[in-house]
PDB file of N, CA and C in Angstrom:
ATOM      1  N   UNK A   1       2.196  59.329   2.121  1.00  0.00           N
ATOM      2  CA  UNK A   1       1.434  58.199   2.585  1.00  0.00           C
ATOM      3  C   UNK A   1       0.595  57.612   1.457  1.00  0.00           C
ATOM      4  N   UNK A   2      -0.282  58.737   0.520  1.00  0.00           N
ATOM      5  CA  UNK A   2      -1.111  58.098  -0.379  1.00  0.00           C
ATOM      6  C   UNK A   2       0.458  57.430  -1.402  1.00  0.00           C
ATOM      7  N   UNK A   3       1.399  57.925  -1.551  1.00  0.00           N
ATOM      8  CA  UNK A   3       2.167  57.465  -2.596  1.00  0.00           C
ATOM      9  C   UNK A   3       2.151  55.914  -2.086  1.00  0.00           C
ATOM     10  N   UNK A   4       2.892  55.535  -1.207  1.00  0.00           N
ATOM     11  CA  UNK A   4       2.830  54.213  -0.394  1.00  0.00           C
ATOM     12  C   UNK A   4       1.728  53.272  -0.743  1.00  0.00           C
ATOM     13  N   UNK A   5       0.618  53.242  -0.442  1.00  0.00           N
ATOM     14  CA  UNK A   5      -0.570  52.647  -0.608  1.00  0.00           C
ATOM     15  C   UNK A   5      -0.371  52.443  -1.959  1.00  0.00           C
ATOM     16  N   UNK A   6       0.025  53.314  -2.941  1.00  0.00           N
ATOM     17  CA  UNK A   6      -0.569  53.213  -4.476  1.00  0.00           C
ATOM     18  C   UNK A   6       0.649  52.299  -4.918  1.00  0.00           C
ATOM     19  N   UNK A   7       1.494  52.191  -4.554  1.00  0.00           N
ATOM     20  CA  UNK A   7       2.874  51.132  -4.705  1.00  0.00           C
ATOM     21  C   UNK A   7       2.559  49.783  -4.679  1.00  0.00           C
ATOM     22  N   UNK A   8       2.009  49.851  -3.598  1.00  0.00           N
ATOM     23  CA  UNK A   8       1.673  48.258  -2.429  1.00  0.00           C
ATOM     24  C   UNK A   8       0.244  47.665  -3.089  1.00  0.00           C
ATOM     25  N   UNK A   9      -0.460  48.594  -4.176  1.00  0.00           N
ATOM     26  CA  UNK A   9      -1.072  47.956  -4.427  1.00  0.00           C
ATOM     27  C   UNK A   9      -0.884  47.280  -6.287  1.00  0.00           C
ATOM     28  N   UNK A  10      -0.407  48.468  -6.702  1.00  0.00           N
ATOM     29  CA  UNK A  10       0.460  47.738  -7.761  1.00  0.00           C
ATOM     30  C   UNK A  10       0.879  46.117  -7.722  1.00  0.00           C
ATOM     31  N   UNK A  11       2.030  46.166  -6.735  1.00  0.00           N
ATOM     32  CA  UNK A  11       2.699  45.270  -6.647  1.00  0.00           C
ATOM     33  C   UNK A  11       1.896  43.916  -6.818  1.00  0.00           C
ATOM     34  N   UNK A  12       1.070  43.870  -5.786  1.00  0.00           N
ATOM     35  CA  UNK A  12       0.310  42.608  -5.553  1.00  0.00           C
ATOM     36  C   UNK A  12      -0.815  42.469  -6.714  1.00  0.00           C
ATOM     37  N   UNK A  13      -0.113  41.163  -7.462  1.00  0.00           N
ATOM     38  CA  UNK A  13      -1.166  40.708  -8.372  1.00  0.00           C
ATOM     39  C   UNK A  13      -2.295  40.223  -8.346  1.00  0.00           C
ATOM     40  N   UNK A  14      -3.563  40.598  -9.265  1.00  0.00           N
ATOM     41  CA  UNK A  14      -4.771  40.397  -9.076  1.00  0.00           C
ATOM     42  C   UNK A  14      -4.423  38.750  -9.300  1.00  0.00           C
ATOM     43  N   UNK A  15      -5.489  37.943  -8.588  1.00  0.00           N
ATOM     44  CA  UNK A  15      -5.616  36.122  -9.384  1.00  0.00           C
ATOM     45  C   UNK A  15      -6.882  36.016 -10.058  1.00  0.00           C
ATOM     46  N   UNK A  16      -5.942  35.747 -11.308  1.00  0.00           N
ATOM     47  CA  UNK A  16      -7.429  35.022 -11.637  1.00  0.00           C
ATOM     48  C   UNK A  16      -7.977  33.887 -11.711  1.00  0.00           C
ATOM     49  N   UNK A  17      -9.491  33.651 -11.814  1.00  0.00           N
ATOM     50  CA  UNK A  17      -9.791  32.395 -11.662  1.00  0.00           C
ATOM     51  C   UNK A  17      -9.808  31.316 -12.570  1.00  0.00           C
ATOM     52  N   UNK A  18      -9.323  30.017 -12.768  1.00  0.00           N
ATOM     53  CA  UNK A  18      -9.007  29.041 -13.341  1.00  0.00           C
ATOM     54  C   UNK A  18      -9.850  28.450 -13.698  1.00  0.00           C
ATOM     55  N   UNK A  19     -11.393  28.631 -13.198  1.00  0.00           N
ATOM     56  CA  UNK A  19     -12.301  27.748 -13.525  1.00  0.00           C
ATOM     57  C   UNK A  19     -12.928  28.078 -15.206  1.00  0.00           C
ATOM     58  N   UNK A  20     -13.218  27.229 -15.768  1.00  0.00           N
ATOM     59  CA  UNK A  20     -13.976  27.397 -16.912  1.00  0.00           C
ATOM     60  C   UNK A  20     -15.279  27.826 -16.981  1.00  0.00           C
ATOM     61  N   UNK A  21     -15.005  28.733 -17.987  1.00  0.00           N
ATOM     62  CA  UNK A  21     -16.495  29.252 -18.733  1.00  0.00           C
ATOM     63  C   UNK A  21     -17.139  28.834 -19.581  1.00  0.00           C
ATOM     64  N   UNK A  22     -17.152  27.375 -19.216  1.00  0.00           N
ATOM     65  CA  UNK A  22     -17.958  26.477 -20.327  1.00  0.00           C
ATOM     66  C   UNK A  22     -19.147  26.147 -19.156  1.00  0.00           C
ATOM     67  N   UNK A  23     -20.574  26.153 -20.009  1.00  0.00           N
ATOM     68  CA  UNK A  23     -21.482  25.767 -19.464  1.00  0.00           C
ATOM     69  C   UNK A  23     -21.942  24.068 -19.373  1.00  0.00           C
ATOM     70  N   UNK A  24     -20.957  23.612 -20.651  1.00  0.00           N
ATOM     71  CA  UNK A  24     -21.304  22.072 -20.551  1.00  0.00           C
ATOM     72  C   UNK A  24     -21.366  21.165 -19.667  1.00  0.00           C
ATOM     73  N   UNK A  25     -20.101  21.979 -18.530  1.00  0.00           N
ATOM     74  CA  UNK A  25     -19.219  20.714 -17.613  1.00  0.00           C
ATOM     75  C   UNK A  25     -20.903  21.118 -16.763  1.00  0.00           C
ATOM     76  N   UNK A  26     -22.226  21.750 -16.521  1.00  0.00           N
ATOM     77  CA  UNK A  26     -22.909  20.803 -15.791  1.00  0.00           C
ATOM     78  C   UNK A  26     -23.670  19.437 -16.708  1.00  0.00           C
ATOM     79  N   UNK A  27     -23.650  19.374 -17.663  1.00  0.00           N
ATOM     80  CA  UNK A  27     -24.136  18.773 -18.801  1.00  0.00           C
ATOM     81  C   UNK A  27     -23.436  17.540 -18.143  1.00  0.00           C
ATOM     82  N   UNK A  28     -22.297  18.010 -18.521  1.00  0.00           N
ATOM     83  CA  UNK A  28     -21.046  16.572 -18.421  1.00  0.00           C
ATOM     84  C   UNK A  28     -21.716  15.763 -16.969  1.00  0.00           C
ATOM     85  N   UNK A  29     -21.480  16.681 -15.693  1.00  0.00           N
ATOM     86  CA  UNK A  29     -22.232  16.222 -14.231  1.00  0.00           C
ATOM     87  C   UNK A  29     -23.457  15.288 -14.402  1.00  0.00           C
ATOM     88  N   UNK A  30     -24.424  15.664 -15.106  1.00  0.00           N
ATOM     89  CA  UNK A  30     -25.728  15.011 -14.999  1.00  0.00           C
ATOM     90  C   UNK A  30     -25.397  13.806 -15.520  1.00  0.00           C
ATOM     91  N   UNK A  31     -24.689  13.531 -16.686  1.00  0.00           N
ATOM     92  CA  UNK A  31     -24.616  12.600 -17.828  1.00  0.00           C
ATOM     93  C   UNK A  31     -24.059  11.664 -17.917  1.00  0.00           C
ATOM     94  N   UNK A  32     -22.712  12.020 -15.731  1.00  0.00           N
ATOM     95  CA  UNK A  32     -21.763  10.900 -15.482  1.00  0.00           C
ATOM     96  C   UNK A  32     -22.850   9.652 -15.110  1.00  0.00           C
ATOM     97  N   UNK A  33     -22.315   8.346 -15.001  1.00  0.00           N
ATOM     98  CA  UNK A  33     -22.786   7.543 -14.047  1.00  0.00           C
ATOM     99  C   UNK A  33     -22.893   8.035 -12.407  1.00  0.00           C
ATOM    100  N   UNK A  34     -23.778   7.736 -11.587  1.00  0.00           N
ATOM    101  CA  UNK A  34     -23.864   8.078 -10.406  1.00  0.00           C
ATOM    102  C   UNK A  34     -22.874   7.370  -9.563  1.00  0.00           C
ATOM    103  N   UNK A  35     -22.357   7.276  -9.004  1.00  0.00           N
ATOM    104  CA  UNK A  35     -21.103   6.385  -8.070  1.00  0.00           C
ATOM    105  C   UNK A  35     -20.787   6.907  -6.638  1.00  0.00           C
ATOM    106  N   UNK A  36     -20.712   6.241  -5.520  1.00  0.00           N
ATOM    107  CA  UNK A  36     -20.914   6.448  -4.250  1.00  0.00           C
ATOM    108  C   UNK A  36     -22.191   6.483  -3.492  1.00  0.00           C
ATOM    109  N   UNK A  37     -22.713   7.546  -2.684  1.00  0.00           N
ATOM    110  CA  UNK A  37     -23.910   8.093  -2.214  1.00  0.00           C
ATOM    111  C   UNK A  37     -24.828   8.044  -3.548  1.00  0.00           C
ATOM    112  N   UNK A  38     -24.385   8.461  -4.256  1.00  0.00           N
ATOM    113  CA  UNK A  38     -25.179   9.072  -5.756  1.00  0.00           C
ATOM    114  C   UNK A  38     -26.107   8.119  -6.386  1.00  0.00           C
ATOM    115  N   UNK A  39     -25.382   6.475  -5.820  1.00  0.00           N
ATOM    116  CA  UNK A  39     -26.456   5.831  -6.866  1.00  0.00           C
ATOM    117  C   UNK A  39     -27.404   5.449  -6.123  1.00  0.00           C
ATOM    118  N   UNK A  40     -27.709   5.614  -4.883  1.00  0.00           N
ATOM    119  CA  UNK A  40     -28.910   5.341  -4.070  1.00  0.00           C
ATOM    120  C   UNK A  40     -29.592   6.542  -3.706  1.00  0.00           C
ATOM    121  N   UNK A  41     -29.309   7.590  -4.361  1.00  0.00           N
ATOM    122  CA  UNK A  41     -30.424   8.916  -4.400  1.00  0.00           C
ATOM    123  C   UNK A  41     -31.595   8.881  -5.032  1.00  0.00           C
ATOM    124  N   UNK A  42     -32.725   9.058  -4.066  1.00  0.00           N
ATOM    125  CA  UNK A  42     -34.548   8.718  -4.844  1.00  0.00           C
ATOM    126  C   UNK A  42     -34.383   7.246  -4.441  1.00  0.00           C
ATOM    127  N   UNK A  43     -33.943   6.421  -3.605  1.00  0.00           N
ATOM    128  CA  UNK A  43     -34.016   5.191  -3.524  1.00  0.00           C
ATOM    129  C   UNK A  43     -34.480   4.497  -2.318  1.00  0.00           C
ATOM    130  N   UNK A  44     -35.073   3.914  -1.994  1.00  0.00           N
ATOM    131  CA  UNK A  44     -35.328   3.515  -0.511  1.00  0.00           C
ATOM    132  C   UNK A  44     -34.305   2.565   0.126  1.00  0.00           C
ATOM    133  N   UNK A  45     -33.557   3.194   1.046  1.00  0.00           N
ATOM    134  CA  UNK A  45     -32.353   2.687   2.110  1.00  0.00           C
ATOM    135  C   UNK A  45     -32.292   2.429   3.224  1.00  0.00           C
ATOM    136  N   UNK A  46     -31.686   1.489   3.439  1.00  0.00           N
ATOM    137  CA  UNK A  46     -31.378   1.532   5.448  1.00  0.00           C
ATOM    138  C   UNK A  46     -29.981   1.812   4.919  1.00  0.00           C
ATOM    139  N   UNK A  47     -29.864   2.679   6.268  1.00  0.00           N
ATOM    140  CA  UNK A  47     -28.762   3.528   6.655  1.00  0.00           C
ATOM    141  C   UNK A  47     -28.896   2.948   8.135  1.00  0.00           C
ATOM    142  N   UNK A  48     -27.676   2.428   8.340  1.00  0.00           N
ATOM    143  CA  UNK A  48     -26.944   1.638  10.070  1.00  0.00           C
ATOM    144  C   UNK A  48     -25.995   2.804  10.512  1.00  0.00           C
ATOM    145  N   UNK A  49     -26.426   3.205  11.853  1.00  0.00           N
ATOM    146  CA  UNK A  49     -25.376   4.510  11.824  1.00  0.00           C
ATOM    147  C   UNK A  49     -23.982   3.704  12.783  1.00  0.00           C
ATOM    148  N   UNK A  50     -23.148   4.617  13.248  1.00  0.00           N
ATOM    149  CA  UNK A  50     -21.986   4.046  14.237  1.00  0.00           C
ATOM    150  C   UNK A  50     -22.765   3.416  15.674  1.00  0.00           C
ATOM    151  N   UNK A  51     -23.716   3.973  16.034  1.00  0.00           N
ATOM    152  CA  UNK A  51     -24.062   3.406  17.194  1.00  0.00           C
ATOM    153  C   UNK A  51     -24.975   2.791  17.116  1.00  0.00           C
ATOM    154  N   UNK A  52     -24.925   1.424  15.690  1.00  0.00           N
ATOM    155  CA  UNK A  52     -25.772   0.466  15.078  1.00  0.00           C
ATOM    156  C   UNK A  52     -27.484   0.786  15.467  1.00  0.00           C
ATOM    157  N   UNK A  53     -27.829   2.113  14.840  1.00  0.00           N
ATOM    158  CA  UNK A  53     -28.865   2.267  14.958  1.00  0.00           C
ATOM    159  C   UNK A  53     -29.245   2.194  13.611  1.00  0.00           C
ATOM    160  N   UNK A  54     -30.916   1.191  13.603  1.00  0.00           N
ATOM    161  CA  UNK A  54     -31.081   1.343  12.110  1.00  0.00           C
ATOM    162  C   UNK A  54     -32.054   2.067  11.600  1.00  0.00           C
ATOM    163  N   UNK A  55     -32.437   2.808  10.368  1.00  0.00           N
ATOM    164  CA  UNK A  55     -32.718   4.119  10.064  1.00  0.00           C
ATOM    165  C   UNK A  55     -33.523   3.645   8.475  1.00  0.00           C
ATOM    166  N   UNK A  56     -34.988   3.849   8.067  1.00  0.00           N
ATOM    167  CA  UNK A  56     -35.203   3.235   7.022  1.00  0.00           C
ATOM    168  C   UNK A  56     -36.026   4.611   6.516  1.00  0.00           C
ATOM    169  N   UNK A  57     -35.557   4.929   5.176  1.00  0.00           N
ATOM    170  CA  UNK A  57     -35.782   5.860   4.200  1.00  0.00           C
ATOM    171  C   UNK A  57     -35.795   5.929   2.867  1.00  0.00           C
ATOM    172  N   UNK A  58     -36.180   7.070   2.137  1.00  0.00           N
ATOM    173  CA  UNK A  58     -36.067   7.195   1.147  1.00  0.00           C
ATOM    174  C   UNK A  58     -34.700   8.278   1.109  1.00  0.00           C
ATOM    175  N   UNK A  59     -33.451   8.307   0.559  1.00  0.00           N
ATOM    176  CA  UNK A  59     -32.689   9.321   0.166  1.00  0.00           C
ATOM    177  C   UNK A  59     -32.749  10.443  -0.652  1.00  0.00           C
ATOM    178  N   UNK A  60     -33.449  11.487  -0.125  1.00  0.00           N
ATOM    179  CA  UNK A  60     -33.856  12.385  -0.720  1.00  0.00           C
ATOM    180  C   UNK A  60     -32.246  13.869  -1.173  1.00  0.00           C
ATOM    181  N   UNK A  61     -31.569  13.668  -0.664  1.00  0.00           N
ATOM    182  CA  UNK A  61     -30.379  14.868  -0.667  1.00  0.00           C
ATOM    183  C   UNK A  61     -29.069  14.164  -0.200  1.00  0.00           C
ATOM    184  N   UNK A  62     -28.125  14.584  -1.043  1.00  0.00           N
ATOM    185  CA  UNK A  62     -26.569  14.285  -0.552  1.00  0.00           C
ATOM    186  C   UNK A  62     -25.810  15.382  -0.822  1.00  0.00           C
ATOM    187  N   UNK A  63     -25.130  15.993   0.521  1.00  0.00           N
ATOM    188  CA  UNK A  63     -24.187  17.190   0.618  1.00  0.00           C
ATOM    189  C   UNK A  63     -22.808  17.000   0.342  1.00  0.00           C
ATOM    190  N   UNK A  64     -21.883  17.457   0.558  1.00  0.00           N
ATOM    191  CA  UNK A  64     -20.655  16.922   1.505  1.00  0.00           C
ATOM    192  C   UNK A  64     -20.706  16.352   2.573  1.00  0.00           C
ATOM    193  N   UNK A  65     -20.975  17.108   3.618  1.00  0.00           N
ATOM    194  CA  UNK A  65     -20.935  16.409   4.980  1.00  0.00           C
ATOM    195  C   UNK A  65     -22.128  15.510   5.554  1.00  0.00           C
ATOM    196  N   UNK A  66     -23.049  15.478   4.853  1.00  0.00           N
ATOM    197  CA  UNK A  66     -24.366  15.010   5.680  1.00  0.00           C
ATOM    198  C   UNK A  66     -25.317  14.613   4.422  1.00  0.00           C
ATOM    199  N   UNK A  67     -26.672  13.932   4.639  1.00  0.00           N
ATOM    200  CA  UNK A  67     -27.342  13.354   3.984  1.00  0.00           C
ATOM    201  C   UNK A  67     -28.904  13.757   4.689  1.00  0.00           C
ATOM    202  N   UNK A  68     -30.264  13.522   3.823  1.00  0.00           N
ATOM    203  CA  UNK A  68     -31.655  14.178   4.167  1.00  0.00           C
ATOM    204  C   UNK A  68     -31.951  12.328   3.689  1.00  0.00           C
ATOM    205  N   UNK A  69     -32.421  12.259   4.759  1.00  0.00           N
ATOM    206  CA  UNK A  69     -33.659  10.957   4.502  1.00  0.00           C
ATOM    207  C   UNK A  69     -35.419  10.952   4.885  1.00  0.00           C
ATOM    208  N   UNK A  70     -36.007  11.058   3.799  1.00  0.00           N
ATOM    209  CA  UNK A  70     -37.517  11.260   4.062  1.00  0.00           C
ATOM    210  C   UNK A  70     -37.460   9.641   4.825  1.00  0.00           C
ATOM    211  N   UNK A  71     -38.480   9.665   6.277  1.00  0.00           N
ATOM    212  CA  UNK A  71     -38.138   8.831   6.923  1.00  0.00           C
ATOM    213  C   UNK A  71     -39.874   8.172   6.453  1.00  0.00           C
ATOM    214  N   UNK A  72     -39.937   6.929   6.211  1.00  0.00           N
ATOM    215  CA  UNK A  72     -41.007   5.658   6.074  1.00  0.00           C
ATOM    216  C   UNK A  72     -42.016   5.436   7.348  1.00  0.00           C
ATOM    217  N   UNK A  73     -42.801   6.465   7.042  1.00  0.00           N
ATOM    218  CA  UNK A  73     -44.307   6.536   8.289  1.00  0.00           C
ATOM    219  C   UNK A  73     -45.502   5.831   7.553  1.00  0.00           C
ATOM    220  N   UNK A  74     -45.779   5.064   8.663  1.00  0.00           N
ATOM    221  CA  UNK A  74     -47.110   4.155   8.127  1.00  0.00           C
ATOM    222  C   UNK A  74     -47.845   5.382   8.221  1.00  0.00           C
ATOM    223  N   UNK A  75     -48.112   6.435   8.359  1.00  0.00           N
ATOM    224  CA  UNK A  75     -49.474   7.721   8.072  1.00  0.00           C
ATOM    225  C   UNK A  75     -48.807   8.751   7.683  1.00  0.00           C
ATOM    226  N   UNK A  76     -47.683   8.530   6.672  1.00  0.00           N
ATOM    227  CA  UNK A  76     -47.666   9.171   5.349  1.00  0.00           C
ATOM    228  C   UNK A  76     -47.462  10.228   5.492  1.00  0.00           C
ATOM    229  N   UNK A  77     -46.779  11.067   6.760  1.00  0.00           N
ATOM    230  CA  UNK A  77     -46.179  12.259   6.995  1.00  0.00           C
ATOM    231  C   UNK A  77     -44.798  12.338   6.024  1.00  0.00           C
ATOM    232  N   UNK A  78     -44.815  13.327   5.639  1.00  0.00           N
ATOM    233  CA  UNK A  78     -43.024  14.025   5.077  1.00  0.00           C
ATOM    234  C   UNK A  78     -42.171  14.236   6.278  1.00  0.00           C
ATOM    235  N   UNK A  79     -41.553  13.005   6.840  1.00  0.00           N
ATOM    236  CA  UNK A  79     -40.985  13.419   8.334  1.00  0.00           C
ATOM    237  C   UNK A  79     -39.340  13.095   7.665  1.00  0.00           C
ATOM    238  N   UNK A  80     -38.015  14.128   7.824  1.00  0.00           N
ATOM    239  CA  UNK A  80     -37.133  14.526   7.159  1.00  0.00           C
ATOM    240  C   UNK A  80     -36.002  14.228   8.202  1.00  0.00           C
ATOM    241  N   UNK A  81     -34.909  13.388   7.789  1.00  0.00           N
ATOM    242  CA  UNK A  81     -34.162  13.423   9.364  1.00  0.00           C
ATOM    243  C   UNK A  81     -32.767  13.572   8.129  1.00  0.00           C
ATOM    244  N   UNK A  82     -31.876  14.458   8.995  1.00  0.00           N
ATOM    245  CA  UNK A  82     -30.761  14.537   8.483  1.00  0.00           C
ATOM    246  C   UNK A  82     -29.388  13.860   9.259  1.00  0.00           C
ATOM    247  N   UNK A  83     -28.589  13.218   8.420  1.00  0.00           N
ATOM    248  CA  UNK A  83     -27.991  12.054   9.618  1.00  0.00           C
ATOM    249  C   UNK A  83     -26.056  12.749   8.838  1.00  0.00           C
ATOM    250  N   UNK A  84     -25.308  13.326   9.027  1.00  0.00           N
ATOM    251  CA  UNK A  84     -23.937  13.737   8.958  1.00  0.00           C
ATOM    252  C   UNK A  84     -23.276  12.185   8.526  1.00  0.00           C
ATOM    253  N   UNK A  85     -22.246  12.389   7.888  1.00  0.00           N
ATOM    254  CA  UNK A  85     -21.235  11.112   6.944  1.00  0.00           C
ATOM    255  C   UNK A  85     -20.743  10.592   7.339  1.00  0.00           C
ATOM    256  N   UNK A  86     -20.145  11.136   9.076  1.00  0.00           N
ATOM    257  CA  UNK A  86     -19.055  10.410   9.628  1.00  0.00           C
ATOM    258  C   UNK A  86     -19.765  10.001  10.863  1.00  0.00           C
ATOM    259  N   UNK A  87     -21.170   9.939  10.616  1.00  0.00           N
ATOM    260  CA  UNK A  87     -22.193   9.229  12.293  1.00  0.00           C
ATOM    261  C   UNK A  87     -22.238   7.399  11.103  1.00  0.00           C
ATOM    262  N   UNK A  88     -22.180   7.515   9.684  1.00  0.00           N
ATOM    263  CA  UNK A  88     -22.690   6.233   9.417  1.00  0.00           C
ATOM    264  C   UNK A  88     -21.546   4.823   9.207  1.00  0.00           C
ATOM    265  N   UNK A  89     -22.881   3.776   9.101  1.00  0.00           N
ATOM    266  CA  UNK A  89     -22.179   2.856   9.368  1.00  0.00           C
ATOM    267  C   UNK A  89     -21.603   2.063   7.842  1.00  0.00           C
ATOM    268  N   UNK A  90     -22.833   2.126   7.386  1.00  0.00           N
ATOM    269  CA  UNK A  90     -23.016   1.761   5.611  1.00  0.00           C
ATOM    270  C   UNK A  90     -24.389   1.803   5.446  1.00  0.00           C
ATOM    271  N   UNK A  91     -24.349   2.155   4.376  1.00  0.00           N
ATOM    272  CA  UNK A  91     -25.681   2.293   3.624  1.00  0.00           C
ATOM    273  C   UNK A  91     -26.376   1.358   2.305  1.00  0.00           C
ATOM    274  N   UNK A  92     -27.137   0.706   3.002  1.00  0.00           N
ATOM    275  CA  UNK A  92     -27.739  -0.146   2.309  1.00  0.00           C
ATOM    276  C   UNK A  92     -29.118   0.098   0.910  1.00  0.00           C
ATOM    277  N   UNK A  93     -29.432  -0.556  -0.142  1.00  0.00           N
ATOM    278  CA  UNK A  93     -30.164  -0.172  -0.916  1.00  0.00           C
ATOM    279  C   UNK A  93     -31.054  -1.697  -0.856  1.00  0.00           C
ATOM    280  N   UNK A  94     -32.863  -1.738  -1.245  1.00  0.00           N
ATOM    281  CA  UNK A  94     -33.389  -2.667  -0.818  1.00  0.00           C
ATOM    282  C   UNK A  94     -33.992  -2.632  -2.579  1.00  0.00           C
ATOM    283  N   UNK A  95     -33.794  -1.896  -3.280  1.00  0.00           N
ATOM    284  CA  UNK A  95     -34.534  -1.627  -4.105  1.00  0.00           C
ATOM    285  C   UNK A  95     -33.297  -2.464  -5.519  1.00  0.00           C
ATOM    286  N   UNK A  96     -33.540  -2.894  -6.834  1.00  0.00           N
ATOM    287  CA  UNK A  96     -32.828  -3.571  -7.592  1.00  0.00           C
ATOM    288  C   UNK A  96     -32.448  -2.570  -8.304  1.00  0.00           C
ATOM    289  N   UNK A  97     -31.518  -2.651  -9.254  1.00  0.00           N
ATOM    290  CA  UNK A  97     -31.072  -1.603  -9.958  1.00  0.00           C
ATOM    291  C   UNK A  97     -32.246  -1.575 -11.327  1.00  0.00           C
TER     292      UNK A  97
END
């Protein structure tokens, strides 16, 4: 039985991983132009969701699936609403480049 096991594990090759061991490529990340979500991050936005609700913030975080908007209180609370990618409608920027 132990012979078995020690066969079966032979056989099956370890993988290795493909990714690079270069530390630059985050270098490279920071240094791209921003494009998509990216260039209205730190920016003050309306965001229109699917059920034309409108939503006015600052864009504080972009995930994959979802987005963090510090939401615009006349008494200056940190009030944080997180709104998912496929609830929006488009996202608007009020601010100039």
């Amino acid at each position: 039985m132990s012979n078995k096991n020690t066969t079966l594990r032979n056989q099956c090759p370890k993988m290795k991983s493909k990714s690079p061991m270069n530390t630059k490529t985050d270098e490279r990340r920071l240094q791209r132009t921003p494009s998509g979500l990216n260039f209205f991050l730190n920016k003050k936005v309306i965001v229109v969701t699917t059920d034309s609700k409108r939503i006015e913030g600052i864009l504080t975080f972009i995930s994959t699936y979802d987005i963090l908007i510090e939401l615009l209180d006349k008494q200056r609370t940190r009030t944080y609403m997180t709104l998912f990618k496929h609830a929006l409608k488009y996202v608007r920027c009020d601010e100039p480049n």
